[in-house]
C-alpha atoms as a PDB file:
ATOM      1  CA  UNK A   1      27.744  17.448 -24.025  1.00  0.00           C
ATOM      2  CA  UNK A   2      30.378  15.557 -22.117  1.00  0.00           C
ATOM      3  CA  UNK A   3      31.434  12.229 -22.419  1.00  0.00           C
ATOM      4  CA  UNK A   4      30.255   9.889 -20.560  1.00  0.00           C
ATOM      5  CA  UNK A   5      33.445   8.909 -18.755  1.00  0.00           C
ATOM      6  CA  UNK A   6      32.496  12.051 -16.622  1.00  0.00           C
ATOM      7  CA  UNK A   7      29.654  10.070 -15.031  1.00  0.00           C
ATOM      8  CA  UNK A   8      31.116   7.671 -12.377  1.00  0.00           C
ATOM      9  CA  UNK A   9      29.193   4.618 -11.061  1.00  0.00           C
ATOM     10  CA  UNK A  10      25.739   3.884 -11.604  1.00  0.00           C
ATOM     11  CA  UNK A  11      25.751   7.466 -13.283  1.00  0.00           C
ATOM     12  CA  UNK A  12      27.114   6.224 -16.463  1.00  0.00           C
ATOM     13  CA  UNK A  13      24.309   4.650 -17.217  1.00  0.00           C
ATOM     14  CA  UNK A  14      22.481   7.230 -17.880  1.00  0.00           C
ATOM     15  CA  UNK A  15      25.142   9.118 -19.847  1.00  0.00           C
ATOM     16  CA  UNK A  16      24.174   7.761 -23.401  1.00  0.00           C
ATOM     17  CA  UNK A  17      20.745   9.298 -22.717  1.00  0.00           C
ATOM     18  CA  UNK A  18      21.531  12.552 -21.335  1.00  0.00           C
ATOM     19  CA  UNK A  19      24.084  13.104 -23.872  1.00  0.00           C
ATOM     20  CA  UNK A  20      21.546  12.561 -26.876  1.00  0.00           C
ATOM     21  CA  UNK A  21      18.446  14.007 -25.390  1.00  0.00           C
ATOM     22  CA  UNK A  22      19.932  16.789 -22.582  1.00  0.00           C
ATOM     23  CA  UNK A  23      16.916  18.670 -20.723  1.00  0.00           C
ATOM     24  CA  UNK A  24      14.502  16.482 -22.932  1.00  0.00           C
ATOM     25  CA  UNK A  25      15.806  13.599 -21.159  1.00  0.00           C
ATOM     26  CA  UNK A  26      15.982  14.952 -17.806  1.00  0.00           C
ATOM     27  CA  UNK A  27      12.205  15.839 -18.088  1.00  0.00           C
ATOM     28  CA  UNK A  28      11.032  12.736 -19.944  1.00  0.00           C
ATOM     29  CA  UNK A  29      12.671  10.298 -17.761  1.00  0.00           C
ATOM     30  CA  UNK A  30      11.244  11.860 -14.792  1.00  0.00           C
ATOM     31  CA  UNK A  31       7.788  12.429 -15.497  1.00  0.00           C
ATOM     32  CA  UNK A  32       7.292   8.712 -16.777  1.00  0.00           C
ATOM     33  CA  UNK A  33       8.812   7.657 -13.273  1.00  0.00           C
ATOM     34  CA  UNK A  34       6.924   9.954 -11.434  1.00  0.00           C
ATOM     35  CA  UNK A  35       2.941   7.987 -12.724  1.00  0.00           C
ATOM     36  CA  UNK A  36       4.606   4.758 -11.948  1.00  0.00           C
ATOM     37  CA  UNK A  37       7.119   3.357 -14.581  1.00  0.00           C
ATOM     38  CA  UNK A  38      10.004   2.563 -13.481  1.00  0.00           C
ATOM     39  CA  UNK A  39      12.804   4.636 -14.566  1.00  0.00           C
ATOM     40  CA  UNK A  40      15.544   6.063 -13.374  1.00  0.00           C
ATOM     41  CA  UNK A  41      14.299   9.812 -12.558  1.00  0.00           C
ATOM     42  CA  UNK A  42      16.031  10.522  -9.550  1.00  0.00           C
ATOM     43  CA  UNK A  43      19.472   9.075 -11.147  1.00  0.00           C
ATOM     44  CA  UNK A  44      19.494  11.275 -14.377  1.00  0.00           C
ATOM     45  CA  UNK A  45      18.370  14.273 -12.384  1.00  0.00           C
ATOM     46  CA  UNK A  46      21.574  13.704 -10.302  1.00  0.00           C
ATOM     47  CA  UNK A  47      23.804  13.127 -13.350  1.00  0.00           C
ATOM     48  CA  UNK A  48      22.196  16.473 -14.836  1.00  0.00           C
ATOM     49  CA  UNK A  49      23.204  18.152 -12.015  1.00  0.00           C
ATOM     50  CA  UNK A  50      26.758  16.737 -12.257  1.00  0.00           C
ATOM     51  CA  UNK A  51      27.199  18.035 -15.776  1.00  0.00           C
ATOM     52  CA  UNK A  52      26.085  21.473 -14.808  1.00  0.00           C
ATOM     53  CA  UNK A  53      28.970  21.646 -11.931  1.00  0.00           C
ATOM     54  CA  UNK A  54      30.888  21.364 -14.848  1.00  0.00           C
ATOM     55  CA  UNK A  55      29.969  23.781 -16.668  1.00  0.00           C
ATOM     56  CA  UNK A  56      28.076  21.879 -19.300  1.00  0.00           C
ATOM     57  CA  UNK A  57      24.200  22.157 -18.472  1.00  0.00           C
ATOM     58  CA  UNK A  58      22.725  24.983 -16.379  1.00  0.00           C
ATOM     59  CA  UNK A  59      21.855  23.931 -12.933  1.00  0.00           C
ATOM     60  CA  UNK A  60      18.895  26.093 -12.482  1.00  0.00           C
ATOM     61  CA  UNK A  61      17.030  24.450 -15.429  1.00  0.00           C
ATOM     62  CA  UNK A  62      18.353  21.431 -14.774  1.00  0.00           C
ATOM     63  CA  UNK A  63      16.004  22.108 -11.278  1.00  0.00           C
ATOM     64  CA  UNK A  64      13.214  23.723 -12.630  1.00  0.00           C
ATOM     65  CA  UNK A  65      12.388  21.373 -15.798  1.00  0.00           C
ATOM     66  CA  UNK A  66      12.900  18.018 -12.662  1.00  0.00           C
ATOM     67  CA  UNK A  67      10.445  20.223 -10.378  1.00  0.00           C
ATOM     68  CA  UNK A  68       7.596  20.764 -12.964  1.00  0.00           C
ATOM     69  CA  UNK A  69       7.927  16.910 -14.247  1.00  0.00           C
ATOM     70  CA  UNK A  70       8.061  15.686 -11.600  1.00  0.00           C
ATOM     71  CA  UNK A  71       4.280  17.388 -10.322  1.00  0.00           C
ATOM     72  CA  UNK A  72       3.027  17.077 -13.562  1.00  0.00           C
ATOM     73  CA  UNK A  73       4.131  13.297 -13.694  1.00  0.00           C
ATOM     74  CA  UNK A  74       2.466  12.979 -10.301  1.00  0.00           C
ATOM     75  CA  UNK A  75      -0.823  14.429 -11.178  1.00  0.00           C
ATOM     76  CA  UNK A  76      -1.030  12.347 -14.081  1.00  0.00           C
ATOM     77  CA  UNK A  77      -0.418   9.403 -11.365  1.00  0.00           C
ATOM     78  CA  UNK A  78      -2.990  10.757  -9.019  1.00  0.00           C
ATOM     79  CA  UNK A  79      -5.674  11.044 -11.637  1.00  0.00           C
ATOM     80  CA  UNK A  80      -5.170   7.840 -12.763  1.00  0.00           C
ATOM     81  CA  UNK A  81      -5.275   6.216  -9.388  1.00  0.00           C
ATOM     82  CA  UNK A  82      -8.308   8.297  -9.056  1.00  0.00           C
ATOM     83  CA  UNK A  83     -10.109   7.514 -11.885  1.00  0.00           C
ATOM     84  CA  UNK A  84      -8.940   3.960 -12.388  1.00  0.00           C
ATOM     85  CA  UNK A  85      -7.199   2.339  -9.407  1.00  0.00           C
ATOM     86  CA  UNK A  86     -10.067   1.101  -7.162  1.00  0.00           C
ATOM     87  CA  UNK A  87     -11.383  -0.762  -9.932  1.00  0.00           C
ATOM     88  CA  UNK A  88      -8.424  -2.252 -10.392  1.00  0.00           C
ATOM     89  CA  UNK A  89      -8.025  -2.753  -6.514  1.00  0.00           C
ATOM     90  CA  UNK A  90     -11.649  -4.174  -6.099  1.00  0.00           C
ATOM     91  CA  UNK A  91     -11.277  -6.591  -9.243  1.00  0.00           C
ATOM     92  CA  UNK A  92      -7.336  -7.704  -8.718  1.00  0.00           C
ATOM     93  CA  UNK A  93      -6.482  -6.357  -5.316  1.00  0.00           C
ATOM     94  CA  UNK A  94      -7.035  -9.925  -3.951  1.00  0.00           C
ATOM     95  CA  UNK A  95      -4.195 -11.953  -5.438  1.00  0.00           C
ATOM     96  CA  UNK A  96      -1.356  -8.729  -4.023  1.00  0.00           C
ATOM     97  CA  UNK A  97      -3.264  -8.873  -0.558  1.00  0.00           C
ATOM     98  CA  UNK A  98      -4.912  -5.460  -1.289  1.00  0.00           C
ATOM     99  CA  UNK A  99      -8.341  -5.862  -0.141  1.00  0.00           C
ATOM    100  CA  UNK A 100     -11.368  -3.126   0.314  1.00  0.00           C
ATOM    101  CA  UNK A 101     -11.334  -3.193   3.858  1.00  0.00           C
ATOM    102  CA  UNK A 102      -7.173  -2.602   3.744  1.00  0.00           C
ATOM    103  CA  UNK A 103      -8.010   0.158   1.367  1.00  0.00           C
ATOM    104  CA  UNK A 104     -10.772   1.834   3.508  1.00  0.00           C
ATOM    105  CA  UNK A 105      -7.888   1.788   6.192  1.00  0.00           C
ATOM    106  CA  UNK A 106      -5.528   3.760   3.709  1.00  0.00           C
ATOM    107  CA  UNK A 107      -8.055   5.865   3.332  1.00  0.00           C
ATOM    108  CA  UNK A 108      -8.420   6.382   7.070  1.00  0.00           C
ATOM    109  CA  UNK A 109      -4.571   6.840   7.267  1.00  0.00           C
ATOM    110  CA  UNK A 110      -4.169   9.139   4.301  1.00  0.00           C
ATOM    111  CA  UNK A 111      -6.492  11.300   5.382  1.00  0.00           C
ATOM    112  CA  UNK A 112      -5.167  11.692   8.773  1.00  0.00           C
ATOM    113  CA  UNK A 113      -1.337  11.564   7.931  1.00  0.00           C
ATOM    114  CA  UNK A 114      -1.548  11.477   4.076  1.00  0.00           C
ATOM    115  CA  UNK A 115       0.409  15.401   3.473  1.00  0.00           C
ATOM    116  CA  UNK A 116       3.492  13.934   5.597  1.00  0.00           C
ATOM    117  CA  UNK A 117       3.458  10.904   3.462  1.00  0.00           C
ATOM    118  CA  UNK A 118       3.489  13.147   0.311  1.00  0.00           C
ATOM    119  CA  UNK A 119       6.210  15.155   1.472  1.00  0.00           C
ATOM    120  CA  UNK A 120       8.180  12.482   2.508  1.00  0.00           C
ATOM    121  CA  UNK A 121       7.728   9.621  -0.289  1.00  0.00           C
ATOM    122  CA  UNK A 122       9.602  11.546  -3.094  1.00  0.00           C
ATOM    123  CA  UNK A 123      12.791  10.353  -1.605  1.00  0.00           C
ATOM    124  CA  UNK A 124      11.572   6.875  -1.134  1.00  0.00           C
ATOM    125  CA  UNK A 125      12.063   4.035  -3.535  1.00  0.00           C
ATOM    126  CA  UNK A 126       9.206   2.885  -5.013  1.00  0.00           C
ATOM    127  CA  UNK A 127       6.987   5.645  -2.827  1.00  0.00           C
ATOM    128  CA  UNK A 128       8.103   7.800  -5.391  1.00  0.00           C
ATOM    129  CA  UNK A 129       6.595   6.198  -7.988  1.00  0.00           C
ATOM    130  CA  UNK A 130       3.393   5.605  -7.103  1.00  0.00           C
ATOM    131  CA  UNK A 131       3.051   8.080  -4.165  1.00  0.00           C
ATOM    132  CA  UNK A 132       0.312   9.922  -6.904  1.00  0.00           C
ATOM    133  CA  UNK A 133      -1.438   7.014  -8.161  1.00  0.00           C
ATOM    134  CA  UNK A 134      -2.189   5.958  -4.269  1.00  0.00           C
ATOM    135  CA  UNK A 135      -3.067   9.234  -3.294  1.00  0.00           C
ATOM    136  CA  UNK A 136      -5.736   9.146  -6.085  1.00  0.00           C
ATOM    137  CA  UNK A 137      -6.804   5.745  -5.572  1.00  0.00           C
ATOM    138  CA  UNK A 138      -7.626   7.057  -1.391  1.00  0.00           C
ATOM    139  CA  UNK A 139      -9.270   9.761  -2.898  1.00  0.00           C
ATOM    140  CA  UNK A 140      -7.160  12.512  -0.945  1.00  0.00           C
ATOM    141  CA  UNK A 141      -8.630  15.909  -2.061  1.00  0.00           C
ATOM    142  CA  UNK A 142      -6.576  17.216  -5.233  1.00  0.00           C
ATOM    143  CA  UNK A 143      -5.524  20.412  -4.155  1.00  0.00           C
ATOM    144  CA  UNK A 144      -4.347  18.667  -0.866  1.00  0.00           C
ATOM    145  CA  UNK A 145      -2.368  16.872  -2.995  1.00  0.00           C
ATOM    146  CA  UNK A 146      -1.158  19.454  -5.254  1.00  0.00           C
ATOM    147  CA  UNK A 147      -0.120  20.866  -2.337  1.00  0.00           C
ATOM    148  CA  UNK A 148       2.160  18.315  -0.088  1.00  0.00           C
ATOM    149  CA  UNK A 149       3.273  17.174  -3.750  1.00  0.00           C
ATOM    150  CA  UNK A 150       4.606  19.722  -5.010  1.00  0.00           C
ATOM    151  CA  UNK A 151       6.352  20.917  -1.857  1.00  0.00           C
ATOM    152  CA  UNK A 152       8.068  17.207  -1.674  1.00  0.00           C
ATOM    153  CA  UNK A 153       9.329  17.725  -5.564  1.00  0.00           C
ATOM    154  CA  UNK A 154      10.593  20.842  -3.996  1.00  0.00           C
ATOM    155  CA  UNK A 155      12.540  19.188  -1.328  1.00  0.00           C
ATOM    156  CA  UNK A 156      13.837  16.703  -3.923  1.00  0.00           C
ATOM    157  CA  UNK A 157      14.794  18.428  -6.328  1.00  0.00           C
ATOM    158  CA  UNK A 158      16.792  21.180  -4.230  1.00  0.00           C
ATOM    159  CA  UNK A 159      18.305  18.287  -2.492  1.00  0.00           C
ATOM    160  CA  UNK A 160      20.003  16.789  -5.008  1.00  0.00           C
ATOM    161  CA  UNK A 161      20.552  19.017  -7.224  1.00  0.00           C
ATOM    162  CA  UNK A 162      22.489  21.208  -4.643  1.00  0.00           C
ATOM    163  CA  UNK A 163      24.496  18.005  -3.619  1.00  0.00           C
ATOM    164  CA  UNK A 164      25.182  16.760  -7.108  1.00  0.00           C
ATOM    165  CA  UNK A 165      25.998  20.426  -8.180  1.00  0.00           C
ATOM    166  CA  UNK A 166      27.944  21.053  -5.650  1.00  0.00           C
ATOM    167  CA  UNK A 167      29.877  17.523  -5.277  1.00  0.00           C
ATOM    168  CA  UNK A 168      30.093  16.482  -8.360  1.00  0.00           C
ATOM    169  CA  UNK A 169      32.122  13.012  -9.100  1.00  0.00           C
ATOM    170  CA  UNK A 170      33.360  13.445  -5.848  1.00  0.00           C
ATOM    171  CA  UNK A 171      29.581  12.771  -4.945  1.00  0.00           C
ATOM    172  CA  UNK A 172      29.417   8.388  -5.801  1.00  0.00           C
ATOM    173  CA  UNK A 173      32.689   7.394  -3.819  1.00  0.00           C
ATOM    174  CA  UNK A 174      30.949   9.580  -0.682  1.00  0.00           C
ATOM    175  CA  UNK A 175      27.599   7.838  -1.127  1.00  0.00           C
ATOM    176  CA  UNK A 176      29.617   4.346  -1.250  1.00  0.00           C
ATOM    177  CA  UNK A 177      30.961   5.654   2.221  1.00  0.00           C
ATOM    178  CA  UNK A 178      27.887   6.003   3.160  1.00  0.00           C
ATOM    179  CA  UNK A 179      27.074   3.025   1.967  1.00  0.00           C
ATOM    180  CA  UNK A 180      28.999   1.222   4.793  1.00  0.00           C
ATOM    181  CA  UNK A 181      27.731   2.994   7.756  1.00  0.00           C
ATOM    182  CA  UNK A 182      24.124   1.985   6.186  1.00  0.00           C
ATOM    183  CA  UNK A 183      23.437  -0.394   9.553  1.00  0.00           C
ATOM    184  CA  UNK A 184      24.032   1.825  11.957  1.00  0.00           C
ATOM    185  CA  UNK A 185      22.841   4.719  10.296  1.00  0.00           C
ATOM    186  CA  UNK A 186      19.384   2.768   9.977  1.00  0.00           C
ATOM    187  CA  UNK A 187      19.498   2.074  13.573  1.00  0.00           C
ATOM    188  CA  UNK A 188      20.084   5.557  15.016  1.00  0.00           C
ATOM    189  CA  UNK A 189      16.993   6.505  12.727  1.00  0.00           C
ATOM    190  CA  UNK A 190      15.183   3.220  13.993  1.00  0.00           C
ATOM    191  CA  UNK A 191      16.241   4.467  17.879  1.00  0.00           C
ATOM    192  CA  UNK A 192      14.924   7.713  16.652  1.00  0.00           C
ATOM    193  CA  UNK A 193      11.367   6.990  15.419  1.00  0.00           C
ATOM    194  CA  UNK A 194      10.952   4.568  18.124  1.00  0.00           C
ATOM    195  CA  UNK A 195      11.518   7.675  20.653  1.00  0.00           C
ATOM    196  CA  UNK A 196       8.972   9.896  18.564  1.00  0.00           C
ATOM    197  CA  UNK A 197       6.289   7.497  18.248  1.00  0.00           C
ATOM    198  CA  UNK A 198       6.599   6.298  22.257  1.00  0.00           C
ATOM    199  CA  UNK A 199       6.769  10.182  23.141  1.00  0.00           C
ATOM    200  CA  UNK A 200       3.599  10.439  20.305  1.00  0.00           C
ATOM    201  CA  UNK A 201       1.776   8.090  22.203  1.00  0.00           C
ATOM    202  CA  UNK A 202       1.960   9.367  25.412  1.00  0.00           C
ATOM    203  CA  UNK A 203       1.168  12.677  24.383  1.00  0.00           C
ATOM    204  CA  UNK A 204      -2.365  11.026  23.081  1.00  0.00           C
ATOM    205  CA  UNK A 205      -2.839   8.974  26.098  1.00  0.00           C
ATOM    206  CA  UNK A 206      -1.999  12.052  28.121  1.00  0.00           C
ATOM    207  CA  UNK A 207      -4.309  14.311  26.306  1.00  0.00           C
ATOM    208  CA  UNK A 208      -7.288  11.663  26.501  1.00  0.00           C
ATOM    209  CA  UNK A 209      -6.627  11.199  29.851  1.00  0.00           C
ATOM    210  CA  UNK A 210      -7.772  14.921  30.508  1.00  0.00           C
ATOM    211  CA  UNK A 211     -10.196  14.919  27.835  1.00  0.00           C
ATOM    212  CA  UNK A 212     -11.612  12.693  30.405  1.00  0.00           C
ATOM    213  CA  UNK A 213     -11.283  14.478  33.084  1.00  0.00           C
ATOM    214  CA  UNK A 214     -12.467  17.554  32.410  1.00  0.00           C
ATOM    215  CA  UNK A 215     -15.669  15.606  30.547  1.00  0.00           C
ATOM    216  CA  UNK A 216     -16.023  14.240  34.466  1.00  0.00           C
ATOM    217  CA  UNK A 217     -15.311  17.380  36.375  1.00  0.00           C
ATOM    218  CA  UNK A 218     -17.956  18.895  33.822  1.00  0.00           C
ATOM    219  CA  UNK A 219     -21.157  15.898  34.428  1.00  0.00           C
ATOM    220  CA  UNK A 220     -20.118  16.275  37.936  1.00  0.00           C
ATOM    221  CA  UNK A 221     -20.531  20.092  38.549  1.00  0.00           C
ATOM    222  CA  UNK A 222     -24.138  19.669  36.218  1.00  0.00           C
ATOM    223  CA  UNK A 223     -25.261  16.918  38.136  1.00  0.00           C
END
């Protein structure tokens, strides 16, 4: 293993682990983050990555042992969420704001939209976490789950470790770059979901509209 001076940043911190444990750690840390403790998955997955662009872990393992924990550490979320979570929710919901009725609605919403929220919460903060416990607490069907899930670990993992791989140390001094272009970064995407969901709308109210119609057109010609 290499020392940890070859981490940079908020790597390092992770390097003591990574060195003692290698793929153990990389698999551990993730599937414990991935049923809702926090840990720092995504972080030693990235630093993993790192050490196989140079030369000192293998990059495709590195990927395939952070894919399967990370479904597996999912699953375990989802069927505890499923199994335990509305209990919880009905008996303590109250004192976070997390009433039945504000369940039934998640419900409502997972159902409808739940597979893009699957997809998309693995590179969310905190989403990531607990995307599998709240997918088992709304009851989403498990191999809907299984599904979206494991195509979002997918997305993830190729992500990263393809950018981590491929940039190496060079890849914290970009992301502080990054960094401070965060504002209007946040508000061409802000611009840019506004646009969708205004276009979305109209699209509904459009389609409605001669939904209508035609349900008219169709009473008329019977009457």
């Amino acid at each position: 293993m290499p020392p940890t001076a070859d981490l940079p940043g908020f790597l390092h911190n992770v390097a003591p682990i990574l060195d003692s444990w290698g793929y153990l750690a990389i698999g551990g840390v993730i599937v414990v983050e991935s049923f809702g403790v926090p840990a720092p998955g995504q972080t030693i997955m990235v630093a993993g990555s790192i050490y196989a662009g140079a030369g000192r872990m293998n990059i495709f393992l590195v990927a395939l042992i952070s894919f399967v924990t990370a479904v597996v550490g999912d699953n375990i979320g989802y069927w505890i969420g499923l199994r335990g979570g509305r209990k919880i929710v009905n008996r303590w919901g109250k004192y976070i704001f997390v009433t039945p009725a504000r369940l039934e609605k998640a419900e409502q919403f997972f159902a409808k939209r739940g597979n893009r929220i699957i997809v998309v919460a693995r590179f969310i903060d905190g989403l990531r976490q607990l995307n599998g416990v709240i997918a088992g607490i709304t009851r989403m069907p498990w191999k809907t789950f299984l599904l979206y899930n494991a195509i979002g670990a997918a997305l993830w993992v190729g992500w990263w470790c393809t950018v981590a791989y491929l940039l190496g140390a060079n890849l914290v001094p970009i992301m502080g770059r990054a960094h401070e272009y965060r504002w209007p970064i946040i508000g061409v995407l802000g611009a840019a979901l506004a646009i969708y969901v205004s276009l979305h709308v109209r699209h509904v109210r459009r389609r409605r509209a001669r939904s209508a119609q035609l349900a008219l057109e169709e009473s008329q010609s019977q009457a």
